[in-house]
PDB file of N, CA and C in Angstrom:
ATOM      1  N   UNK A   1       0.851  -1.165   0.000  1.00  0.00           N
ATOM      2  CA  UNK A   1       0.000   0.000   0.000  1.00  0.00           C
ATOM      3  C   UNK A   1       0.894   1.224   0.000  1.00  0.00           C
ATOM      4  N   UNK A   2       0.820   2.135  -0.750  1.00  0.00           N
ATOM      5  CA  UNK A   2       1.818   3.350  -1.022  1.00  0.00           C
ATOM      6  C   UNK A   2       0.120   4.396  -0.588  1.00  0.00           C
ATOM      7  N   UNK A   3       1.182   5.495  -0.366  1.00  0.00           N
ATOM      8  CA  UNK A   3       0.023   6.712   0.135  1.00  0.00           C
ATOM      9  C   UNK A   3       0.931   7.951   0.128  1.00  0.00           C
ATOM     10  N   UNK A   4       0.221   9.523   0.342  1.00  0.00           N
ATOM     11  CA  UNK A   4       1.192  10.592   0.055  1.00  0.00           C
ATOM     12  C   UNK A   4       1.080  11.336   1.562  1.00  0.00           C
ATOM     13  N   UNK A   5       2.075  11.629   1.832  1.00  0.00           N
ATOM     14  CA  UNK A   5       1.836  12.381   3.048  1.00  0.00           C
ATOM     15  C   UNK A   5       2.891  13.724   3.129  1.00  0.00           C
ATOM     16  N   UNK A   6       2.940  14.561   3.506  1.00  0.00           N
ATOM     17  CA  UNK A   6       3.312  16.016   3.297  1.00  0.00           C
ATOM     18  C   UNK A   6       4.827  15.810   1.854  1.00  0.00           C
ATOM     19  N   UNK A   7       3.859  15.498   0.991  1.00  0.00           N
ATOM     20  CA  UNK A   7       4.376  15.478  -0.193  1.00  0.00           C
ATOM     21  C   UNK A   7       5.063  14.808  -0.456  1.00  0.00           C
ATOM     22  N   UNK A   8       5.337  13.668   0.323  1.00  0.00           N
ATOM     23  CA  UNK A   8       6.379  12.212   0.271  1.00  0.00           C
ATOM     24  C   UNK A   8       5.636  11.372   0.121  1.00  0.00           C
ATOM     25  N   UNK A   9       5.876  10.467  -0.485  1.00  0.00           N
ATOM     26  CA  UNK A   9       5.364   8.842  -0.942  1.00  0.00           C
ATOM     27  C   UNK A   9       5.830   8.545   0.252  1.00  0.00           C
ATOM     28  N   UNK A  10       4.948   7.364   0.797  1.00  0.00           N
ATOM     29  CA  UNK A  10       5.115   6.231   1.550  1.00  0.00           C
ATOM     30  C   UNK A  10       4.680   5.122   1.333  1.00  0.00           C
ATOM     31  N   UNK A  11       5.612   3.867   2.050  1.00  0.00           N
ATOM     32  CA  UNK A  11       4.707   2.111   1.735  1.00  0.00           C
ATOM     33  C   UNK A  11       4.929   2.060   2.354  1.00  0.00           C
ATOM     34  N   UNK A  12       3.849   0.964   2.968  1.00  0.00           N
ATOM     35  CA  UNK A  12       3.597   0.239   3.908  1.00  0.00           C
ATOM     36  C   UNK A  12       3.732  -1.298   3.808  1.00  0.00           C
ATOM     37  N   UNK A  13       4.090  -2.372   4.472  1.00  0.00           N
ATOM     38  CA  UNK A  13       3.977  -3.317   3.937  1.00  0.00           C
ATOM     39  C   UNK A  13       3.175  -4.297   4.539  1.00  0.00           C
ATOM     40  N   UNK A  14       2.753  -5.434   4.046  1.00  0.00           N
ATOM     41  CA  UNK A  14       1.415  -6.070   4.586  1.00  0.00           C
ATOM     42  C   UNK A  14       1.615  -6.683   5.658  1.00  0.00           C
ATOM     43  N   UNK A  15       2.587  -6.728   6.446  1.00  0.00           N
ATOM     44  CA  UNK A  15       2.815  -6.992   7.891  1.00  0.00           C
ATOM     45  C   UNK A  15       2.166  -5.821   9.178  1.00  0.00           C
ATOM     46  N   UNK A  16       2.634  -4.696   8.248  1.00  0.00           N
ATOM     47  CA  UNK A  16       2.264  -3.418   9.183  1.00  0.00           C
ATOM     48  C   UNK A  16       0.425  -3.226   9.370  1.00  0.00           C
ATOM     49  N   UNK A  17      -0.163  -3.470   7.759  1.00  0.00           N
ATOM     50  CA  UNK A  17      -1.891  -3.169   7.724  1.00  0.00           C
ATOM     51  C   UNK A  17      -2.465  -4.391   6.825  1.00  0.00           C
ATOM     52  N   UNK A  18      -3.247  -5.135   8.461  1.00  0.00           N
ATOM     53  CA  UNK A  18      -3.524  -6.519   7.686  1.00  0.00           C
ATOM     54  C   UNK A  18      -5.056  -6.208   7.505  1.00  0.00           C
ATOM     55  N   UNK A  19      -5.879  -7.168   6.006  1.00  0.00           N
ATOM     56  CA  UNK A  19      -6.979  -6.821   6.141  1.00  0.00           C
ATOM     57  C   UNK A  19      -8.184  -8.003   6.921  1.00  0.00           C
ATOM     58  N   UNK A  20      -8.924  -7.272   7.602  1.00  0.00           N
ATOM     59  CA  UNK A  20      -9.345  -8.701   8.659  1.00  0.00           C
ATOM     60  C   UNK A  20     -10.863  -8.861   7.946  1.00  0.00           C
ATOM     61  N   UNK A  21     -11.896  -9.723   8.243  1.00  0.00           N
ATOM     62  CA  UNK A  21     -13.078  -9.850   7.615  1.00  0.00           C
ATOM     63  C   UNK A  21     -13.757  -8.786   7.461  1.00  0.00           C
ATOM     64  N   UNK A  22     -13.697  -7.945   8.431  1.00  0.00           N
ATOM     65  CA  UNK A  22     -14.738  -6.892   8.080  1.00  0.00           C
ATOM     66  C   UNK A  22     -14.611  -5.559   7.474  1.00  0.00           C
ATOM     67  N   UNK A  23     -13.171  -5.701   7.019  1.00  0.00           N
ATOM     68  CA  UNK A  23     -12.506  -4.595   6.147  1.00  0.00           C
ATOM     69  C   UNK A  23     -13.153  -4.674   4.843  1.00  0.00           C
ATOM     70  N   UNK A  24     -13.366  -3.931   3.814  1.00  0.00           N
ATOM     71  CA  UNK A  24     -13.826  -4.219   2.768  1.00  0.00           C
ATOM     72  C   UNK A  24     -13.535  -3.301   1.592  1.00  0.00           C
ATOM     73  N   UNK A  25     -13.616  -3.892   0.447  1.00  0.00           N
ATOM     74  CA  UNK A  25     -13.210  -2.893  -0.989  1.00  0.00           C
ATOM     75  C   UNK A  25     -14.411  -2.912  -1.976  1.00  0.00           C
ATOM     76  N   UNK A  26     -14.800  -1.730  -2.095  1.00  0.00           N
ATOM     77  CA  UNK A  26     -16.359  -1.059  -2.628  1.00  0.00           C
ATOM     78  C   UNK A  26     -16.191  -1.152  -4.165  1.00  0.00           C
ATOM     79  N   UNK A  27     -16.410  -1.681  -4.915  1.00  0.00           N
ATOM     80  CA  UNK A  27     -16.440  -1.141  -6.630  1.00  0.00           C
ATOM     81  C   UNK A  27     -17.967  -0.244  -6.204  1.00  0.00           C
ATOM     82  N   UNK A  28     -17.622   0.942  -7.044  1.00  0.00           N
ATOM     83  CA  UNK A  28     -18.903   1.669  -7.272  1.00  0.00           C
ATOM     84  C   UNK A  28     -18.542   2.796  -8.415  1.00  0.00           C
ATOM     85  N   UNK A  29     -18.965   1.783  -9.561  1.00  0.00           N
ATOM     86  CA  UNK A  29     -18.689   2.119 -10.840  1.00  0.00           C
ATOM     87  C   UNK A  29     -17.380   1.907 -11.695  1.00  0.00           C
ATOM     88  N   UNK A  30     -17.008   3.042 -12.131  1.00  0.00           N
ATOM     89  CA  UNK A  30     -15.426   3.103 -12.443  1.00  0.00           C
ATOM     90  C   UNK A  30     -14.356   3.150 -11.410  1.00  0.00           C
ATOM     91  N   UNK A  31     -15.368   3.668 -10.032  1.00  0.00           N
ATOM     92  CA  UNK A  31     -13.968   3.909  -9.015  1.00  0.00           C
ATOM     93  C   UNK A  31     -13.856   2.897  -8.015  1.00  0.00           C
ATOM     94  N   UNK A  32     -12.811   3.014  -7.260  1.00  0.00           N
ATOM     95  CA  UNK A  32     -12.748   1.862  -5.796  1.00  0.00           C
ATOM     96  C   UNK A  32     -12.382   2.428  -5.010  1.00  0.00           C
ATOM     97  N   UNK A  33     -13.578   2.318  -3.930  1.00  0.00           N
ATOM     98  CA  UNK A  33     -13.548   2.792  -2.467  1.00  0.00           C
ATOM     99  C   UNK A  33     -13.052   1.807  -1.630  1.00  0.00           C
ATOM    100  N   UNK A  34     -11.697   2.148  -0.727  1.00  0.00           N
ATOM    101  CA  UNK A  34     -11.516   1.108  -0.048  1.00  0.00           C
ATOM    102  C   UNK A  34     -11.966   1.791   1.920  1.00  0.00           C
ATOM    103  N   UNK A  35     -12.340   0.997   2.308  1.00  0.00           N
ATOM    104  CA  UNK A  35     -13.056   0.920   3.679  1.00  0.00           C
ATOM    105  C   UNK A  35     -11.420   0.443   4.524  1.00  0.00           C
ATOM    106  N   UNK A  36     -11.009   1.331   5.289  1.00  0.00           N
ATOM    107  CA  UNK A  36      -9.663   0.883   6.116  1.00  0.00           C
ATOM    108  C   UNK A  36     -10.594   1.237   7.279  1.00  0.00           C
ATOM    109  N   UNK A  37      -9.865   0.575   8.006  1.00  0.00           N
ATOM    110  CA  UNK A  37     -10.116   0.382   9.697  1.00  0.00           C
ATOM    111  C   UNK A  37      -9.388   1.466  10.466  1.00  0.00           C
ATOM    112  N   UNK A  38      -9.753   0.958  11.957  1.00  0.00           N
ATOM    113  CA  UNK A  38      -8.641   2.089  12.857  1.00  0.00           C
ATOM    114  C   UNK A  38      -7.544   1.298  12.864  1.00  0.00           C
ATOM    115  N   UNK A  39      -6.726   0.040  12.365  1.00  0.00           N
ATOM    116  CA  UNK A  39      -5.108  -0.297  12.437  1.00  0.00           C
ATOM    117  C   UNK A  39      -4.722   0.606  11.209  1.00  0.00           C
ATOM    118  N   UNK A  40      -5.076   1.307  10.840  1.00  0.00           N
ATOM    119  CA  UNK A  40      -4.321   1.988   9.940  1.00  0.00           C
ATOM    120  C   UNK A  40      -5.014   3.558  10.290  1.00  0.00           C
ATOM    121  N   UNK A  41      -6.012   3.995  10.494  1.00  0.00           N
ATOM    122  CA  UNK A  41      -6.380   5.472  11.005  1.00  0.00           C
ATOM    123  C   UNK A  41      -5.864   6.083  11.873  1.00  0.00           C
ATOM    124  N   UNK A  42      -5.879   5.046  13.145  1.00  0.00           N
ATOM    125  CA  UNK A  42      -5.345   5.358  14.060  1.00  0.00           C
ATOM    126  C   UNK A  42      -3.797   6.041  14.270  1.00  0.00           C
ATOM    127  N   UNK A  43      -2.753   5.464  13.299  1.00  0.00           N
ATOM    128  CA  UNK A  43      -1.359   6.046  13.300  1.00  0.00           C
ATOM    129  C   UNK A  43      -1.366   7.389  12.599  1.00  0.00           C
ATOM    130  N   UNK A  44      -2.629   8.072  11.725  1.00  0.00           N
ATOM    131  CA  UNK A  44      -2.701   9.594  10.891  1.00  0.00           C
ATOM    132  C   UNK A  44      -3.785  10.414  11.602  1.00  0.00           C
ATOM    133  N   UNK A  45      -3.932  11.477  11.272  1.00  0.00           N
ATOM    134  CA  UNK A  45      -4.489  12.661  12.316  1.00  0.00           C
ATOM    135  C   UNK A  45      -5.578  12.544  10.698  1.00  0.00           C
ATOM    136  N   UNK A  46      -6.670  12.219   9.692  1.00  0.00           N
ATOM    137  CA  UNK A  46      -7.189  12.408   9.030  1.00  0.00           C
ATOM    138  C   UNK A  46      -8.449  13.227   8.907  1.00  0.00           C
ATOM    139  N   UNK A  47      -8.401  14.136   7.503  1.00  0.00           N
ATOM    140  CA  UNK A  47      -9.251  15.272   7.008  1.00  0.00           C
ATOM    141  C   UNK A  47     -10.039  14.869   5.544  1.00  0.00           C
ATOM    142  N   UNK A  48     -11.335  14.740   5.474  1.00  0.00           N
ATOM    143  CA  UNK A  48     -12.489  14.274   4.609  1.00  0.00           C
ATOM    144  C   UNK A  48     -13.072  15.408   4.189  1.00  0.00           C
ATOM    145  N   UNK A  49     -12.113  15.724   2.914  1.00  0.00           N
ATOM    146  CA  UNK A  49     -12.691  17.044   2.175  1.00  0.00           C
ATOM    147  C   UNK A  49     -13.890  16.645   0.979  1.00  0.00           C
ATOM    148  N   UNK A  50     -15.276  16.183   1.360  1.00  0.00           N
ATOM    149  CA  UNK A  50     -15.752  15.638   0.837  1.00  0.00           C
ATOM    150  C   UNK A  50     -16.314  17.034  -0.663  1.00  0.00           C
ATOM    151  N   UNK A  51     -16.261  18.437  -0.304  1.00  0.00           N
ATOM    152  CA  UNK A  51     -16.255  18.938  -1.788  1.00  0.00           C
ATOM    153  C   UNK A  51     -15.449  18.586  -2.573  1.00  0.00           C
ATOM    154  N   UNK A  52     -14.332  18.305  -2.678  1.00  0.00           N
ATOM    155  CA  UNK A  52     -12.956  17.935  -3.778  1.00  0.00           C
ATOM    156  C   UNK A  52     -12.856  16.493  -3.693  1.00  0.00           C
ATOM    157  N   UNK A  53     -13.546  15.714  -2.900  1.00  0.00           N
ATOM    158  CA  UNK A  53     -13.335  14.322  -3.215  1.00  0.00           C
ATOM    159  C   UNK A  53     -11.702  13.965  -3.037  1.00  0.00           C
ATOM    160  N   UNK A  54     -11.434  14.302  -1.430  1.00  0.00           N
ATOM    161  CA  UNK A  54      -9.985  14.604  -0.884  1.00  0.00           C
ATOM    162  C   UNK A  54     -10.149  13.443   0.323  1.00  0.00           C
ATOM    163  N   UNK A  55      -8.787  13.081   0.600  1.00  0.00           N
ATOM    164  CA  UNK A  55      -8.881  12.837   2.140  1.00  0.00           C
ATOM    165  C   UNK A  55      -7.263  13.035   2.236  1.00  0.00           C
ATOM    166  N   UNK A  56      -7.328  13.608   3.399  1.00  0.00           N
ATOM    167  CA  UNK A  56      -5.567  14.258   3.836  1.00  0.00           C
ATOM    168  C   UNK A  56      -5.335  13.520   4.936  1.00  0.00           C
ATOM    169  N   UNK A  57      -4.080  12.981   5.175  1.00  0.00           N
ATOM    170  CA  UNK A  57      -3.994  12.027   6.344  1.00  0.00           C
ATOM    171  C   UNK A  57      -1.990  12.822   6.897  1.00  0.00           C
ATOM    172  N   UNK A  58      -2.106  13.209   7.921  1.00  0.00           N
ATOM    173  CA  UNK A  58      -0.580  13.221   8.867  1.00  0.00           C
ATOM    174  C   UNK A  58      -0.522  12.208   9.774  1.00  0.00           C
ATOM    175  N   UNK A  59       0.980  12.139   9.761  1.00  0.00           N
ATOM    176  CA  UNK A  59       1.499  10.947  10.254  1.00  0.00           C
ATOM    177  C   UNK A  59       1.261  11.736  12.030  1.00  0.00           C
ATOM    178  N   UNK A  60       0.131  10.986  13.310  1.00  0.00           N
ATOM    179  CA  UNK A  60      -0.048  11.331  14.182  1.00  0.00           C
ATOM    180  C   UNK A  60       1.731  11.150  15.132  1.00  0.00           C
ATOM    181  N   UNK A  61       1.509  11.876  16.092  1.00  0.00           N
ATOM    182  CA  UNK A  61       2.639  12.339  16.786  1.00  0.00           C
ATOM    183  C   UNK A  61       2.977  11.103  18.166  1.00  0.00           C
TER     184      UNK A  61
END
């Protein structure tokens, strides 16, 4: 899983964010919504700019 955070690429690797049953990945249409949990929310301070179809995530302190 790669992601952008104050303008740096990051990966993660599948040891760090495992997906458990009730995690899930949305097709809805052309796009894919993926549903993450708090093992992965929990480590970013996250912002849901739902006019721009954004989500901003910092690495929490």
């Amino acid at each position: 899983m790669s992601y952008l955070t104050d303008a740096t690429s990051s990966e993660r690797t599948q040891h760090k964010y495992k997906t458990r049953k009730l995690d899930q990945i949305l097709l809805n249409g052309n796009s894919i919504c993926a549903i993450v949990g708090d093992v992965f929310l929990r480590k970013f301070y996250s912002v849901y700019d739902l006019g721009n179809d954004c989500v901003g995530l910092a690495k929490a302190s």
